[in-house]
Every structure is written in C-alpha cells, then in structure tokens.
C-alpha atoms as a PDB file:
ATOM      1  CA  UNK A   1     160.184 -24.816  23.863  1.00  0.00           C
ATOM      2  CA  UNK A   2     162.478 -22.842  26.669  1.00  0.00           C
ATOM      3  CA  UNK A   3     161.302 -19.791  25.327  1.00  0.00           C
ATOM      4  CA  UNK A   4     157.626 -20.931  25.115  1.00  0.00           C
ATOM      5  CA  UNK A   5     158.027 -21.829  29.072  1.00  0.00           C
ATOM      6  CA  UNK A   6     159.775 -17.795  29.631  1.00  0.00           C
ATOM      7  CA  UNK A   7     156.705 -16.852  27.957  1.00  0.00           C
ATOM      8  CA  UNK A   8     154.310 -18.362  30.284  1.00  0.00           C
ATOM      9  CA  UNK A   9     156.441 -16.977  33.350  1.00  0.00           C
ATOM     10  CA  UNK A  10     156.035 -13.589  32.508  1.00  0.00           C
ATOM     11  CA  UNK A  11     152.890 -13.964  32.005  1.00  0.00           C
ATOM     12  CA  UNK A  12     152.139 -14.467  35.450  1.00  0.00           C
ATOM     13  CA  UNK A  13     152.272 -11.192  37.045  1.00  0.00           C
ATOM     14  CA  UNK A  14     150.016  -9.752  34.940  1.00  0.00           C
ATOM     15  CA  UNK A  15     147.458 -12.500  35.570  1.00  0.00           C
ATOM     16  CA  UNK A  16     148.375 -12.240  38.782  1.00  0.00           C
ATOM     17  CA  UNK A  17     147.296  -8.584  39.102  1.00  0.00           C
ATOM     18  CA  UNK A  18     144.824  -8.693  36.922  1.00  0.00           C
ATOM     19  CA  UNK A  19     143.021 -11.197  39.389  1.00  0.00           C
ATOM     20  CA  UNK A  20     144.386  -9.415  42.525  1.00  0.00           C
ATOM     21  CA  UNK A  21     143.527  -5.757  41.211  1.00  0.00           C
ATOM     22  CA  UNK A  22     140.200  -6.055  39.318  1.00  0.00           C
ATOM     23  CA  UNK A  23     138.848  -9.349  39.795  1.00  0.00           C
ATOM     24  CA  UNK A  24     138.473 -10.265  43.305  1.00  0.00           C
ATOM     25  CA  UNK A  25     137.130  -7.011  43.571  1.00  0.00           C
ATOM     26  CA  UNK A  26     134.011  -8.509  41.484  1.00  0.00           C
ATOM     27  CA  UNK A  27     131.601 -10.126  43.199  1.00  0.00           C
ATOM     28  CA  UNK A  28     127.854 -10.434  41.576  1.00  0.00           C
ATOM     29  CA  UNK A  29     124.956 -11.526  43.002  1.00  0.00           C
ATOM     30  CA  UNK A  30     127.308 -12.457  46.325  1.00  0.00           C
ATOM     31  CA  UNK A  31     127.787 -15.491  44.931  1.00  0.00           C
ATOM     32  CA  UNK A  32     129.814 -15.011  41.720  1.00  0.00           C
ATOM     33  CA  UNK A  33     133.398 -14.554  41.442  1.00  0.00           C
ATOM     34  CA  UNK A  34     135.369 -15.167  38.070  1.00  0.00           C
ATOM     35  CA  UNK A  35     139.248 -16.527  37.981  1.00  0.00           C
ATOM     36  CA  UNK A  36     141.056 -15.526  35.131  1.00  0.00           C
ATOM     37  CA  UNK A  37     144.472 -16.466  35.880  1.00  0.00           C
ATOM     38  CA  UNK A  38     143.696 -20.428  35.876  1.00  0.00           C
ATOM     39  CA  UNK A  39     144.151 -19.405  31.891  1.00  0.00           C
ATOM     40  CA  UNK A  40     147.588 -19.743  31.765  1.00  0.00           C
ATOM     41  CA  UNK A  41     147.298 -23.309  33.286  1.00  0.00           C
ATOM     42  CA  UNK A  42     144.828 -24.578  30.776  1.00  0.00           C
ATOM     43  CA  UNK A  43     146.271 -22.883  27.404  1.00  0.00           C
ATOM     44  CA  UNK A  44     150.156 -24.723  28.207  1.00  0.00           C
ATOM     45  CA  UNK A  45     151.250 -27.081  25.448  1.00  0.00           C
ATOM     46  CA  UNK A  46     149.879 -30.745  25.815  1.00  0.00           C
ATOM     47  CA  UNK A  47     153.359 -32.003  26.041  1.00  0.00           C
ATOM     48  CA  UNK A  48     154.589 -29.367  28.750  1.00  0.00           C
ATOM     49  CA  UNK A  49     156.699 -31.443  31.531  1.00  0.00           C
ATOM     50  CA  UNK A  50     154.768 -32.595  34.071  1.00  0.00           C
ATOM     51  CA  UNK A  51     156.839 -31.382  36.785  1.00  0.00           C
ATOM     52  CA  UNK A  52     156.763 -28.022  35.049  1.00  0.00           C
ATOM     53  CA  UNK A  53     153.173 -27.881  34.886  1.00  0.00           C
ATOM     54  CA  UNK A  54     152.872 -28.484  38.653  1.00  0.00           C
ATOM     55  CA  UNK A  55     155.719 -26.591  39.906  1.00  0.00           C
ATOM     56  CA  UNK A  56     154.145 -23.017  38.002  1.00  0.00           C
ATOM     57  CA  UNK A  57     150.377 -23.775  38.735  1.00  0.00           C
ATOM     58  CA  UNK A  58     151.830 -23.987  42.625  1.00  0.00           C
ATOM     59  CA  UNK A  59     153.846 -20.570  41.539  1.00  0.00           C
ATOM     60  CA  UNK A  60     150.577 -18.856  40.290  1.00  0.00           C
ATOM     61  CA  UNK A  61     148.971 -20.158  43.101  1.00  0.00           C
ATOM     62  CA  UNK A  62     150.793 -19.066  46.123  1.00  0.00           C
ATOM     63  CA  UNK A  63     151.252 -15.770  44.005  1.00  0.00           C
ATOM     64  CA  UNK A  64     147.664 -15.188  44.019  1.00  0.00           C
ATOM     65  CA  UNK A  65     147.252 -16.415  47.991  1.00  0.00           C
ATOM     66  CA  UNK A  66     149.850 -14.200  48.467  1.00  0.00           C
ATOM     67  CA  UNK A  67     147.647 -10.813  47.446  1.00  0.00           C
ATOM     68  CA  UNK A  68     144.680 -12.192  48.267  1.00  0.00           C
ATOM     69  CA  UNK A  69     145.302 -12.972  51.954  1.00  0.00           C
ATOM     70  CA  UNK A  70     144.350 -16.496  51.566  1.00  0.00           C
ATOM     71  CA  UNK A  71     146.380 -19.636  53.374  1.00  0.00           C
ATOM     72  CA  UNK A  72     147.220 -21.743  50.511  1.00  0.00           C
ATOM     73  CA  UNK A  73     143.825 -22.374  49.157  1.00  0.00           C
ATOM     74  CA  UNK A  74     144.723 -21.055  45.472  1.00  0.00           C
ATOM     75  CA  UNK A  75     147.811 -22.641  45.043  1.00  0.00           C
ATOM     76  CA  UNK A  76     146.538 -26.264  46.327  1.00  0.00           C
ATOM     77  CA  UNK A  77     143.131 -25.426  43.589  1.00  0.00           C
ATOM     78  CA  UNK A  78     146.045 -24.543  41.029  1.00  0.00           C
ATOM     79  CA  UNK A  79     147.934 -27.609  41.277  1.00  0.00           C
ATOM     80  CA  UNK A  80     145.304 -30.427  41.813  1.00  0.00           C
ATOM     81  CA  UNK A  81     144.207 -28.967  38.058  1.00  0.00           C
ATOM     82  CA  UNK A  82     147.488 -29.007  36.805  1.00  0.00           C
ATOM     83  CA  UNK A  83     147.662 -32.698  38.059  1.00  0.00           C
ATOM     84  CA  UNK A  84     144.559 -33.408  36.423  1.00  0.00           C
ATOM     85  CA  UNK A  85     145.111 -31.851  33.364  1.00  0.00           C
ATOM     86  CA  UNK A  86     146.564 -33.822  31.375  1.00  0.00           C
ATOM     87  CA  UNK A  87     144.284 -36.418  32.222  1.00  0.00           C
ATOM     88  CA  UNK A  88     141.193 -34.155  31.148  1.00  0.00           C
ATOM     89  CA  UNK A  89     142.522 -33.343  28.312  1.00  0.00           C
ATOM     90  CA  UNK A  90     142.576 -36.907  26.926  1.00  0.00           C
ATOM     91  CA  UNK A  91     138.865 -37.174  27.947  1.00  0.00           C
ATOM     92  CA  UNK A  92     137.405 -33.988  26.410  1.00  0.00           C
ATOM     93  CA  UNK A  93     139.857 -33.021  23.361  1.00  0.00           C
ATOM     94  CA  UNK A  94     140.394 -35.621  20.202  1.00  0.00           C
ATOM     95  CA  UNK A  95     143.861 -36.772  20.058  1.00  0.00           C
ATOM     96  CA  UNK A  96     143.932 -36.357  16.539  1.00  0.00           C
ATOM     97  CA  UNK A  97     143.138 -32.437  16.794  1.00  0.00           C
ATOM     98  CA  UNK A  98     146.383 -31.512  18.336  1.00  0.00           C
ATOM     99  CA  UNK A  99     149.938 -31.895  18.099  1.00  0.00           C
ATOM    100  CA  UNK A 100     152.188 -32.438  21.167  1.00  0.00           C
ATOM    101  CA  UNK A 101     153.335 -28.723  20.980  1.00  0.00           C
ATOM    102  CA  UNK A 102     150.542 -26.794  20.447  1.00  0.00           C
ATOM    103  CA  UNK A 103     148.698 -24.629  22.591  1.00  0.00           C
ATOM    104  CA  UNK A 104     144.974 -25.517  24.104  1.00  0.00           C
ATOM    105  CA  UNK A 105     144.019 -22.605  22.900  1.00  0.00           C
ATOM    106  CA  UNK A 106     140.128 -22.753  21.351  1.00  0.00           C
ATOM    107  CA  UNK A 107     140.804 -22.037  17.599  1.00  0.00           C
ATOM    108  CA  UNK A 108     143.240 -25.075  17.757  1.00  0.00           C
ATOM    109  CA  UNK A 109     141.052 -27.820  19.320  1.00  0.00           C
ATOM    110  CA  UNK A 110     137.437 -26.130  18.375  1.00  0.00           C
ATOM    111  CA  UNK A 111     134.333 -24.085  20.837  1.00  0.00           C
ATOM    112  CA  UNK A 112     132.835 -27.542  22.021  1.00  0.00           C
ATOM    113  CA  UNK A 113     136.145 -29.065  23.236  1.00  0.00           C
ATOM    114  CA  UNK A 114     137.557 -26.056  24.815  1.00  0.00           C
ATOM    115  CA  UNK A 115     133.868 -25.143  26.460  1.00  0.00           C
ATOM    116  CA  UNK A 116     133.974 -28.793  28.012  1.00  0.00           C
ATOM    117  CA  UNK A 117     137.826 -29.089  28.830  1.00  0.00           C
ATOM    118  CA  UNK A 118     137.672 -25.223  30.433  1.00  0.00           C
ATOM    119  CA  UNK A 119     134.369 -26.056  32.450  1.00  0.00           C
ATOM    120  CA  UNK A 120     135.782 -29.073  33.908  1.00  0.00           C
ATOM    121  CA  UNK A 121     139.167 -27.599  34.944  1.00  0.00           C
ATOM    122  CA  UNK A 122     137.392 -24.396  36.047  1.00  0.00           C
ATOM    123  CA  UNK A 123     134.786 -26.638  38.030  1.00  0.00           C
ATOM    124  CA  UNK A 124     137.052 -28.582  39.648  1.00  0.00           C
ATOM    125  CA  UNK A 125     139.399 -25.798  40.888  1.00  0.00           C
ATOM    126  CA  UNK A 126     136.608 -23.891  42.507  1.00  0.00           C
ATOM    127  CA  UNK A 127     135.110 -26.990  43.790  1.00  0.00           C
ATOM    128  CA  UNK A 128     138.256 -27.307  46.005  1.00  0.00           C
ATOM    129  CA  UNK A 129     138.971 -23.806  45.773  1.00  0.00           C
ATOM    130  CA  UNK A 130     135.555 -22.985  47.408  1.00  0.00           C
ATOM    131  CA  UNK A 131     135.630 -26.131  49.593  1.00  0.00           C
ATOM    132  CA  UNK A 132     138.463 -25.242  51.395  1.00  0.00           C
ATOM    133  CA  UNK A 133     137.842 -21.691  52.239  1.00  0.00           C
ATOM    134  CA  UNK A 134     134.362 -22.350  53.714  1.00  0.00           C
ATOM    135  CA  UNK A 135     134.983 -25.818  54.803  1.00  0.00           C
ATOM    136  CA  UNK A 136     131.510 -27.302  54.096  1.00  0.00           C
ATOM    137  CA  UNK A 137     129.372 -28.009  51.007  1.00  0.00           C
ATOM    138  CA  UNK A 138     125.668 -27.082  51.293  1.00  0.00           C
ATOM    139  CA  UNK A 139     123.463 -25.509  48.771  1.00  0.00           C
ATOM    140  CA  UNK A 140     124.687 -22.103  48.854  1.00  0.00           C
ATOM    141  CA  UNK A 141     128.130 -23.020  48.384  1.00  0.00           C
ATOM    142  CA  UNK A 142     127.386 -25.819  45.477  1.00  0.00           C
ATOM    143  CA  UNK A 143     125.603 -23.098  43.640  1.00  0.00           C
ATOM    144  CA  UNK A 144     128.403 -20.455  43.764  1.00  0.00           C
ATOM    145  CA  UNK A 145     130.831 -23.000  42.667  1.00  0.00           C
ATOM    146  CA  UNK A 146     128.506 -23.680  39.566  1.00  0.00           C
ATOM    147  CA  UNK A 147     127.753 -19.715  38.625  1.00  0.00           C
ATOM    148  CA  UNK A 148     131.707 -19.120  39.343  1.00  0.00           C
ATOM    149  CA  UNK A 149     132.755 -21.704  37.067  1.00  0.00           C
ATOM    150  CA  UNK A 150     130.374 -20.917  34.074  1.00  0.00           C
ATOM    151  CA  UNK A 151     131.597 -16.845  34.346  1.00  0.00           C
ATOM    152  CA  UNK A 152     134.899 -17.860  34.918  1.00  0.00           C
ATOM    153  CA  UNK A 153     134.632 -20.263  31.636  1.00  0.00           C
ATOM    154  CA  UNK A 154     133.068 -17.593  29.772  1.00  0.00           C
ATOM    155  CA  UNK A 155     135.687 -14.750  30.718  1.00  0.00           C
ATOM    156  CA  UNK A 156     138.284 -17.113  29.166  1.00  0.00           C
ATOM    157  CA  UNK A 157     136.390 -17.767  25.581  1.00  0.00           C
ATOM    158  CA  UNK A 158     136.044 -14.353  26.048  1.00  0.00           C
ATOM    159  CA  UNK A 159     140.192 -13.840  26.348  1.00  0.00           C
ATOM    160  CA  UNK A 160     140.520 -16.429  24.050  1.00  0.00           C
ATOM    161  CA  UNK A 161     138.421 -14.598  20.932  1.00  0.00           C
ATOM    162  CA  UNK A 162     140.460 -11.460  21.779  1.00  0.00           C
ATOM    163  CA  UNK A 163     143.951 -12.735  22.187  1.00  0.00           C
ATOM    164  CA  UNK A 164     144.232 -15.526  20.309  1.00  0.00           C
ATOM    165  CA  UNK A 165     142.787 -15.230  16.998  1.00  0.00           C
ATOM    166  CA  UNK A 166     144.006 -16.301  13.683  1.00  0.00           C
END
C-alpha cells in the first residue's frame, strides 16, 4: 500500500500542471471550465486512510490555488470531496463490485457507477468551488457549475479509457 500512496504523490505535479498549464487556460462558451486533477482524488483505493485522503486532497488543493492565484478556494473544494467520498461511494458503487484495495477506476466498478460517483464528486466540488469564488448562486453561476461538471466528468472517462485499460 506505501508504495500505492508514493504513487499518488507523484502524481500530483503533473496534474497539477496539467490543470495550471493547459486547463485553466480553457474556457468555452465563458461558462465552461474542466478540472482534471480532482482525478487523483476519486480513483484512490476505497480503503485509503481517511486522514490520508484529506491531508493530499488539501495538498492538491493548495497546490493548484497556489498557480492559479486563488485564496484557498481549490483546496477547501478538494477536501470537502475527499470528506465526502467515502460516503458517495457507498451510495453510487455496489459493495460487492470492489475490494477494499482496489482502485475506483471505471473498468473495476463499471460506466454507470463511475458516470454517477464522478458526476456527484465533480458536482459537488464545483458547487463550492464556484460558490466561493463568486460568492452568490444565481442562474448564470448554477448553469456553469452544471456544464463544468458534465466536461469535467467526461474529460475523466475520457483519461480513464486511455490510461487505465485492461
């Protein structure tokens, strides 16, 4: 498991630049902006520690807020999923599909469980994500939150058919 969890830490500047670099440079329609790096939150073991979880979604966080500018707002999105995720994952995933060590990647627990458990984590972290940057919730805001979550779920099946096959 302790070299799973190195894994997962050096994955994170390449997220990390990857969403710094190309990604927040993408903005369609004004209203649409995908987030890759929430990825590496979402695909970590079922039975990763919780304090684990928490304390790197807060490191990938703060590392994007750190590039992007931004006060926080990533790394509080990052965590409050992490918190939740575990929790999410008992709603939208059958607990007979995978083992307490396996990844939630979507060959392992199927399309229609990793659509739902990726649009709910991605929904909720741009809900807040979104939220706090502007500060208000009105139309224009509720409807970038819902096109940024479906791109940003569909850039991860995406990911997911290309680095994670069988």
């Amino acid at each position: 498991m302790n070299s799973n969890l190195i894994k997962y830490i050096l994955q994170i500047p390449v997220y990390v630049l990857i969403q710094v670099l190309v990604l927040n440079e993408i903005l369609f329609l004004s209203y649409i902006n995908p987030f890759l790096y929430i990825i590496l939150i979402l695909v970590l073991p079922y039975n990763t520690p919780k304090w684990f979880l928490i304390c790197y979604a807060f490191l990938l966080g703060i590392s994007i807020d750190i590039f992007s500018g931004s006060l926080g707002f990533h790394a509080f999105s990052s965590v409050l999923i992490a918190f939740l995720k575990n929790t999410i994952t008992k709603i939208t995933i059958p607990h007979n599909i995978v083992d307490e060590n396996d990844e939630l990647i979507m060959q392992k627990i199927g399309p229609k469980s990793f659509l739902t458990f990726t649009f709910l984590l991605s929904f909720i972290h741009l809900s807040s994500l979104f939220f706090l940057e502007h500060l208000m919730l009105d139309f224009k805001i509720i409807l970038k939150i819902f096109l940024s979550s479906i791109t940003t779920t569909i850039i991860i099946l995406i990911t997911q058919l290309f680095f994670y096959k069988k």
